[in-house]
Protein backbone atom coordinates (compact mmCIF):
# COMPACT_ATOMS: atom_id res chain seq x y z
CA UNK A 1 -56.19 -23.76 77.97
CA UNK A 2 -53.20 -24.26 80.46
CA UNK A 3 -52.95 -27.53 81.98
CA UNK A 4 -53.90 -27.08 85.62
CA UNK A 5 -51.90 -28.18 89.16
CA UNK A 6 -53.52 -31.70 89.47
CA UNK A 7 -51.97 -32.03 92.56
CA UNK A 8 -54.35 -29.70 94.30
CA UNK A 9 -57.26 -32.12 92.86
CA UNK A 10 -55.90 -34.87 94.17
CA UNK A 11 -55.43 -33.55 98.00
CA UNK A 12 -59.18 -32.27 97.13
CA UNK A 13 -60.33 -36.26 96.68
CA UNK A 14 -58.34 -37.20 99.56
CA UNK A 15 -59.48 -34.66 101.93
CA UNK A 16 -62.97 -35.27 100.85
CA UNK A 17 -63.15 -38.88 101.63
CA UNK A 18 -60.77 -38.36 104.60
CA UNK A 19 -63.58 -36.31 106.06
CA UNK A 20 -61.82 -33.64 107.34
CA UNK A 21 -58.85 -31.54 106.97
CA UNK A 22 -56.76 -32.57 109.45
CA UNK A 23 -57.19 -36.43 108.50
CA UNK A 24 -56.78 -35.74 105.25
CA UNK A 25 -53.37 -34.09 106.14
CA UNK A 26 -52.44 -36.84 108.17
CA UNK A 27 -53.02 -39.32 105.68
CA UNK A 28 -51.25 -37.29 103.13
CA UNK A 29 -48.53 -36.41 105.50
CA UNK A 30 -48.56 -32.65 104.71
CA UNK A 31 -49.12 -29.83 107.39
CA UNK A 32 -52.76 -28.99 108.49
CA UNK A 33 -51.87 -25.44 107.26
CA UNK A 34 -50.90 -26.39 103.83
CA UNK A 35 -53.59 -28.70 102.67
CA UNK A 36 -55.96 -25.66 103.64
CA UNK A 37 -54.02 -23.35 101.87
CA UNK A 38 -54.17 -25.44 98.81
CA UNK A 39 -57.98 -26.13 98.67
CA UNK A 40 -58.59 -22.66 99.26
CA UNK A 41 -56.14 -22.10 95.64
CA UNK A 42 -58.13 -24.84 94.19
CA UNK A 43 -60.98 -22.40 94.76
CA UNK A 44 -59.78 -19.80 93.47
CA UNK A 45 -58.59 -21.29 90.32
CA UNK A 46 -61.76 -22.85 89.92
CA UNK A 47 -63.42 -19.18 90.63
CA UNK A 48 -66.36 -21.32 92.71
CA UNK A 49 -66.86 -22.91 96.16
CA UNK A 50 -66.27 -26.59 96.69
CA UNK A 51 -66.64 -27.14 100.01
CA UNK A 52 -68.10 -25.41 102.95
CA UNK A 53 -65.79 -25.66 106.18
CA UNK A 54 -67.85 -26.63 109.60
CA UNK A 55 -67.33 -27.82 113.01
CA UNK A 56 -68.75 -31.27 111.71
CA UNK A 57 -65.80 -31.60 108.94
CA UNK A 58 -66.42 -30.83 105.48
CA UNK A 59 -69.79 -30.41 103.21
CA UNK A 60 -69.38 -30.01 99.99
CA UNK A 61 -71.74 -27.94 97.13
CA UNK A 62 -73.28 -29.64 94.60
CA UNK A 63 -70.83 -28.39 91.92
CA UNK A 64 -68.23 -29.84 94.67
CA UNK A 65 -69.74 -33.18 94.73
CA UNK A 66 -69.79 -33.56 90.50
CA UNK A 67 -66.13 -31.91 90.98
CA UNK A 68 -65.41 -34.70 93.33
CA UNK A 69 -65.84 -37.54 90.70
CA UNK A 70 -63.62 -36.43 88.26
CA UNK A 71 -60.91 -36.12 90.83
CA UNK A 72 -61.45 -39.40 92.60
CA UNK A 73 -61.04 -40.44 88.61
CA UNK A 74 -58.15 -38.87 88.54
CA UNK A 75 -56.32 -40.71 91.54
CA UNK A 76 -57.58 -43.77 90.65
CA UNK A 77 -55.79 -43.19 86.99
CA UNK A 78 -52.33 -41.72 88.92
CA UNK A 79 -52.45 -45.36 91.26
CA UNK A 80 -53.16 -47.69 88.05
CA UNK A 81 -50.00 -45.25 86.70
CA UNK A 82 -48.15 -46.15 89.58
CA UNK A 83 -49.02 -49.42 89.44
CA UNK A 84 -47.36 -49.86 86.44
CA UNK A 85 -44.12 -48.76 86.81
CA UNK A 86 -44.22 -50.47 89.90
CA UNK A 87 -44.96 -53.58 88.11
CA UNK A 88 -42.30 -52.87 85.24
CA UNK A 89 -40.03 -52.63 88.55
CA UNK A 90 -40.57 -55.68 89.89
CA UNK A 91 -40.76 -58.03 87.41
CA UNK A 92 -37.61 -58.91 85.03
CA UNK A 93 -38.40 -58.40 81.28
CA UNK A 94 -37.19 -56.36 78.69
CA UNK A 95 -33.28 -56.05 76.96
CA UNK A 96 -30.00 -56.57 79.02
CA UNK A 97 -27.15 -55.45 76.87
CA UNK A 98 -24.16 -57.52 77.75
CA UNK A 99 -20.57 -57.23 76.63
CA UNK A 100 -18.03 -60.11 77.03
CA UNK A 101 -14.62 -61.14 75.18
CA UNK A 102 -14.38 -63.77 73.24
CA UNK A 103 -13.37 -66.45 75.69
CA UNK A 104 -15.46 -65.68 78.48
CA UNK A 105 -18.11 -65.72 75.84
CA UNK A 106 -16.81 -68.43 74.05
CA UNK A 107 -16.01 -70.58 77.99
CA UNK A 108 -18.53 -69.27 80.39
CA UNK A 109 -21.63 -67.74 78.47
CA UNK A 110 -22.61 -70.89 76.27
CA UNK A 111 -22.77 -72.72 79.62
CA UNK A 112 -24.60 -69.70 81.96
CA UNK A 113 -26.72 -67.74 79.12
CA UNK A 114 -29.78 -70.16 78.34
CA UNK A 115 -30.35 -71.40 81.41
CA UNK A 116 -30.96 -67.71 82.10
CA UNK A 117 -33.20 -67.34 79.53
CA UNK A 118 -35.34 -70.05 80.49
CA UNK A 119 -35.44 -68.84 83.66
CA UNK A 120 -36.52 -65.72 82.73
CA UNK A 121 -38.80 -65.82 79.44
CA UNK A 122 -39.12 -62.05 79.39
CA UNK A 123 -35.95 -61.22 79.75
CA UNK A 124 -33.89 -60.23 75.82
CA UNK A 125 -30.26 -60.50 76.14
CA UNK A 126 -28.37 -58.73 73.39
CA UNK A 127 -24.61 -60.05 73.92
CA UNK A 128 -21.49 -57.85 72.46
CA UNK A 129 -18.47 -60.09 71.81
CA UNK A 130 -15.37 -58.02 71.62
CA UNK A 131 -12.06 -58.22 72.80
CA UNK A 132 -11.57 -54.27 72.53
CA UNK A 133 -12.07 -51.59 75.31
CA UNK A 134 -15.90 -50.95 75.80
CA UNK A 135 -17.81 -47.74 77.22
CA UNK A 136 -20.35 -48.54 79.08
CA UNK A 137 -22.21 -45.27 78.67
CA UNK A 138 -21.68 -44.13 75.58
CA UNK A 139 -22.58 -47.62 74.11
CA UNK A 140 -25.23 -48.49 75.77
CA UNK A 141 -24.11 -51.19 77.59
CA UNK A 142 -25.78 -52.48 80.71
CA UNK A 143 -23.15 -55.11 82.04
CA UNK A 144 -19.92 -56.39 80.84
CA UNK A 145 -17.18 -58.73 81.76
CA UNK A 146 -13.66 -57.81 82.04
CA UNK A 147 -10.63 -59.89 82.79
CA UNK A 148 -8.41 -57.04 84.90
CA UNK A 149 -6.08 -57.03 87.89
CA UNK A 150 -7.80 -53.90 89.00
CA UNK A 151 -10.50 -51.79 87.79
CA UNK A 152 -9.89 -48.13 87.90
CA UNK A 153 -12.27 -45.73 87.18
CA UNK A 154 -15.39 -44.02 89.48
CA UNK A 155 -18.02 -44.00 86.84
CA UNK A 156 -18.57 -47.68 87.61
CA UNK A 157 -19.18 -50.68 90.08
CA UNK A 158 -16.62 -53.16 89.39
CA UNK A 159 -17.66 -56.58 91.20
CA UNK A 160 -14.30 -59.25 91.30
CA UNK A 161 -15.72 -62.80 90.32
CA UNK A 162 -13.13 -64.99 90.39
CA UNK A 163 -9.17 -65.18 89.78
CA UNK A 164 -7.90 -65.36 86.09
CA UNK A 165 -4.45 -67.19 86.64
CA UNK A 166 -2.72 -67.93 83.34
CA UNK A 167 -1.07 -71.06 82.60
CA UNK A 168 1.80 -72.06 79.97
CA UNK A 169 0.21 -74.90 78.10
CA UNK A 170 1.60 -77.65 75.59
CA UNK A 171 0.32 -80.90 74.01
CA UNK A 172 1.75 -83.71 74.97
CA UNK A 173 3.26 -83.89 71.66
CA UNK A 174 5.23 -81.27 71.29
CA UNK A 175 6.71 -81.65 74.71
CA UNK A 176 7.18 -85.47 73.90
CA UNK A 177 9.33 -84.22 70.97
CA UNK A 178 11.23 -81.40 71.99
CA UNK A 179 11.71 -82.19 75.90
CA UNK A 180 9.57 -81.00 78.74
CA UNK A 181 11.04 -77.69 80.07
CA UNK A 182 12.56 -78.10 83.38
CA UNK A 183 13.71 -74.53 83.37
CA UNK A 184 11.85 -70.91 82.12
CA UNK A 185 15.28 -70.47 79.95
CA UNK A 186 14.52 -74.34 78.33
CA UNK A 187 11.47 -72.39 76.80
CA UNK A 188 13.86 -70.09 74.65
CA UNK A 189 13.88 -73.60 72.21
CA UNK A 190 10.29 -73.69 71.72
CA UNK A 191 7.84 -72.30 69.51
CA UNK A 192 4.91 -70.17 70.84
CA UNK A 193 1.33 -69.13 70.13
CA UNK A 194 0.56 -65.41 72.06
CA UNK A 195 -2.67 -62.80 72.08
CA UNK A 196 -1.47 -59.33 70.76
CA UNK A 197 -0.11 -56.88 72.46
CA UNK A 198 0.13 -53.53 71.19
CA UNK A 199 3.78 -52.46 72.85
CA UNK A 200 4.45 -55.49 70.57
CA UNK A 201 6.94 -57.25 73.06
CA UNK A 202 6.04 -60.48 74.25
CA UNK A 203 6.83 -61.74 77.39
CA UNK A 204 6.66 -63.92 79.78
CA UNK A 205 7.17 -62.57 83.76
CA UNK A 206 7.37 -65.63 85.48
CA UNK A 207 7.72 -66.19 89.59
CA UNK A 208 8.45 -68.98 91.34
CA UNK A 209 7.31 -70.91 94.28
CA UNK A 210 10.37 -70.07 96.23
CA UNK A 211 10.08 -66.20 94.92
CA UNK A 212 12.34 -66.01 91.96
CA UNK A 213 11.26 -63.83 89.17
CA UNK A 214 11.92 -64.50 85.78
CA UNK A 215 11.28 -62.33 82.31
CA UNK A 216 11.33 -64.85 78.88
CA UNK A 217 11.01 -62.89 75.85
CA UNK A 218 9.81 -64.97 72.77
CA UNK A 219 8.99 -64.43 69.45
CA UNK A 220 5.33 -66.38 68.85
CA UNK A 221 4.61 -67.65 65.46
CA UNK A 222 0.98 -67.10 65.92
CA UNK A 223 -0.51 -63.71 67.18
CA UNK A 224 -4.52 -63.12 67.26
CA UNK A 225 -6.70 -61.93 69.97
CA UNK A 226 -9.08 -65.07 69.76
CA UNK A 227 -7.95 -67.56 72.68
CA UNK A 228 -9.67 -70.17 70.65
CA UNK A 229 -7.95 -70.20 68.25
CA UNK A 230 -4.80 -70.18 70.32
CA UNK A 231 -6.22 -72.84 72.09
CA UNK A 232 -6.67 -75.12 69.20
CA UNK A 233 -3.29 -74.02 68.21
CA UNK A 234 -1.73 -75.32 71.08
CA UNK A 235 -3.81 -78.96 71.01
CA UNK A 236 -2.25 -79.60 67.72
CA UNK A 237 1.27 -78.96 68.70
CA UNK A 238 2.16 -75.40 67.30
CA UNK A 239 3.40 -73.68 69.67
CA UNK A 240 3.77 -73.20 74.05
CA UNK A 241 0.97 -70.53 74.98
CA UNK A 242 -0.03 -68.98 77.90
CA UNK A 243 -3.90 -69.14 78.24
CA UNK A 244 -6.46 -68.78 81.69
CA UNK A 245 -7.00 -71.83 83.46
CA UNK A 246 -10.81 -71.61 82.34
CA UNK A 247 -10.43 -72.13 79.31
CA UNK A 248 -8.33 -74.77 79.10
CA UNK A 249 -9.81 -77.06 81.61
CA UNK A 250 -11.48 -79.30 79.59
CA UNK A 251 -8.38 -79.74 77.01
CA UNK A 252 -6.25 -80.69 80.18
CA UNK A 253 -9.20 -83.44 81.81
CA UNK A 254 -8.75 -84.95 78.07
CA UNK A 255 -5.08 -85.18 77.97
CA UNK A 256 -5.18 -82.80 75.18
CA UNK A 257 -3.24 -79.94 76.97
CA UNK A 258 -0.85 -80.22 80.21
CA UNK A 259 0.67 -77.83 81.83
CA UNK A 260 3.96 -76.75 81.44
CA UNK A 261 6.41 -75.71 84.07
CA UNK A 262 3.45 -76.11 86.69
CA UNK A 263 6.14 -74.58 89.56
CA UNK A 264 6.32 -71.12 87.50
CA UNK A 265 3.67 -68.66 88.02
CA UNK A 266 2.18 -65.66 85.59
CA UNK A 267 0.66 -62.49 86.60
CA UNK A 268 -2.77 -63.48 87.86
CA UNK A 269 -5.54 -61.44 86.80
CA UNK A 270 -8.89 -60.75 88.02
CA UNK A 271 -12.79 -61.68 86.28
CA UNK A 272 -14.76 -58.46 86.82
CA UNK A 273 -18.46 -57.69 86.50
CA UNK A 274 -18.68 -54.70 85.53
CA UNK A 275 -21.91 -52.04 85.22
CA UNK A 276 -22.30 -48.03 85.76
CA UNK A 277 -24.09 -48.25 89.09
CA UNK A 278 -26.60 -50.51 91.38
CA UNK A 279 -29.59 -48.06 91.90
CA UNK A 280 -32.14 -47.90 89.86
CA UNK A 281 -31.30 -50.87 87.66
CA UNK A 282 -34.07 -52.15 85.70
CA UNK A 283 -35.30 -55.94 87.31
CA UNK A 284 -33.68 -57.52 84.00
CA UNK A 285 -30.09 -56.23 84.78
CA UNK A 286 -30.50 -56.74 88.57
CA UNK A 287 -31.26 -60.69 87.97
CA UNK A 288 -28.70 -61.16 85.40
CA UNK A 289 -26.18 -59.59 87.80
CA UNK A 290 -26.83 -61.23 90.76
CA UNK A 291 -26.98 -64.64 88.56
CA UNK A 292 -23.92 -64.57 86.86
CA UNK A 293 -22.52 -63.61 90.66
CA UNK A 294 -23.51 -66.41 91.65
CA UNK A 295 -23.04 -69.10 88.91
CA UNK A 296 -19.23 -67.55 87.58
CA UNK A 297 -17.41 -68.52 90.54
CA UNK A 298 -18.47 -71.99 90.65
CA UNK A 299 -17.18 -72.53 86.61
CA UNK A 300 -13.92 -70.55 87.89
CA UNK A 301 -13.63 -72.63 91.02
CA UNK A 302 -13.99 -76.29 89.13
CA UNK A 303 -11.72 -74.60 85.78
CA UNK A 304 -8.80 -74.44 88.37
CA UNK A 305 -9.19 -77.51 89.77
CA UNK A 306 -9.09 -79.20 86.60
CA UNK A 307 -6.32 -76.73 85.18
């Protein structure tokens, strides 16, 4: 047996205990014309008379009136249905796939992440840690952060957080022992710690406060794409690197790290949140969004004031 139009049996329950066709249309908001036209289909498809049409509204036969129960069963299953995708709508739970790099991960999620969790016990967050190039769509990723001057492509919503300036960095050590730069050239005599880059030509473009521009190419002893382990590098005197602000704060409050040439500036790049689009998010992405919106700036904001 086909499955039949259940619409038609549910504009049959609401007309019924509307009481009349033309309240039933209004509270269904479909023209007079075609809520007759469908009851008199449901009719015919049920190859028996339902209801008899009268000046007084409707009366309906008794086969009509043990029709009527299954239907009124019927929307009363279609609003509990309702219900619960509305429910699954409005309240966060389920898995948030989230993609980070490694420092952001490393910097910002350890501090953000379980408050978030605690503030939302239904809520599953499966975090991807990678420095490489993620698709969103094709790998199932709800949300990611991205460290880019601009982002440039259509397919998603790209939400700026917070500037990414870099900073050279030293210890204290090394600059104690080799001289503190006074000049970009000075750094030709040092040795440095980079991130890889695949053109594999490292350098620095450097502007000053008065508007010169600079380019120092360097040879770096150590090359990885962890900014840790840069970092850590850098505290124990290997090398001059150029790291964000963020992640160095804490070094630089401890007198681990200080900046070095503090007047010469590096390309300053951008902390992006990053997802395919806004509507229809599930309540789980929507909350993590709009929390790490409003929690990431604030780190950002009190990195740089340190850094």
């Amino acid at each position: 047996m086909s499955l039949p139009d259940l619409t038609n049996y549910l504009i049959f329950a609401r007309v019924v205990q509307a009481g009349s066709i033309s309240a039933g249309a209004r509270d269904l908001g479909m023209p007079k014309s075609t809520v007759s036209r469908r009851l008199t289909e449901l009719e015919e498809e049920q190859g028996i008379r339902l209801v008899h049409r009268t000046r007084r509204g409707l009366k309906l036969t008794d086969v009509g009136q043990a029709f009527l129960i299954h239907c009124e069963a019927l929307v009363s299953a279609a609003e509990a249905a309702q219900q619960v995708t509305q429910l699954v709508r409005e309240t966060p739970r389920g898995t948030v796939h989230l993609s980070s790099p490694y420092a952001l991960s490393q910097s910002l999620l350890t501090e953000l992440l379980p408050p978030f969790m605690q503030a939302y016990p239904e809520v599953d967050v499966h975090l991807m840690v990678t420095n490489r190039p993620v698709n969103l769509i094709d790998e199932g990723i709800d949300v990611a952060l991205r460290v880019r001057s601009s982002i440039e492509d259509s397919s998603l919503i790209a939400r700026p957080l917070a500037d990414s300036p870099l900073t050279l960095y030293g210890a204290p050590k090394l600059l104690q022992s080799r001289g503190v730069p006074k000049h970009p050239l000075d750094l030709i005599d040092f040795p440095h710690l980079s991130l890889h880059y695949t053109s594999g030509r490292y350098v620095y473009q450097l502007s000053s406060d008065d508007g010169d521009q600079l380019s120092i190419t360097f040879q770096p002893r150590l090359v990885t794409d962890d900014m840790i382990v840069l970092r850590e590098a850098a505290i124990q005197g290997e090398g001059i690197v150029a790291l964000p602000n963020y992640l160095c704060a804490d070094a630089v409050a401890a007198g681990q790290l200080q900046q070095v040439l503090p007047q010469w500036q590096l390309p300053v790049g951008v902390m992006h949140l990053v997802y395919p689009h806004r509507r229809g998010l599930l309540p789980a992405v929507r909350v993590l969004i709009d929390y790490l919106v409003e929690h990431i700036p604030a780190i950002a904001q009190r990195s740089l004031l340190i850094g």
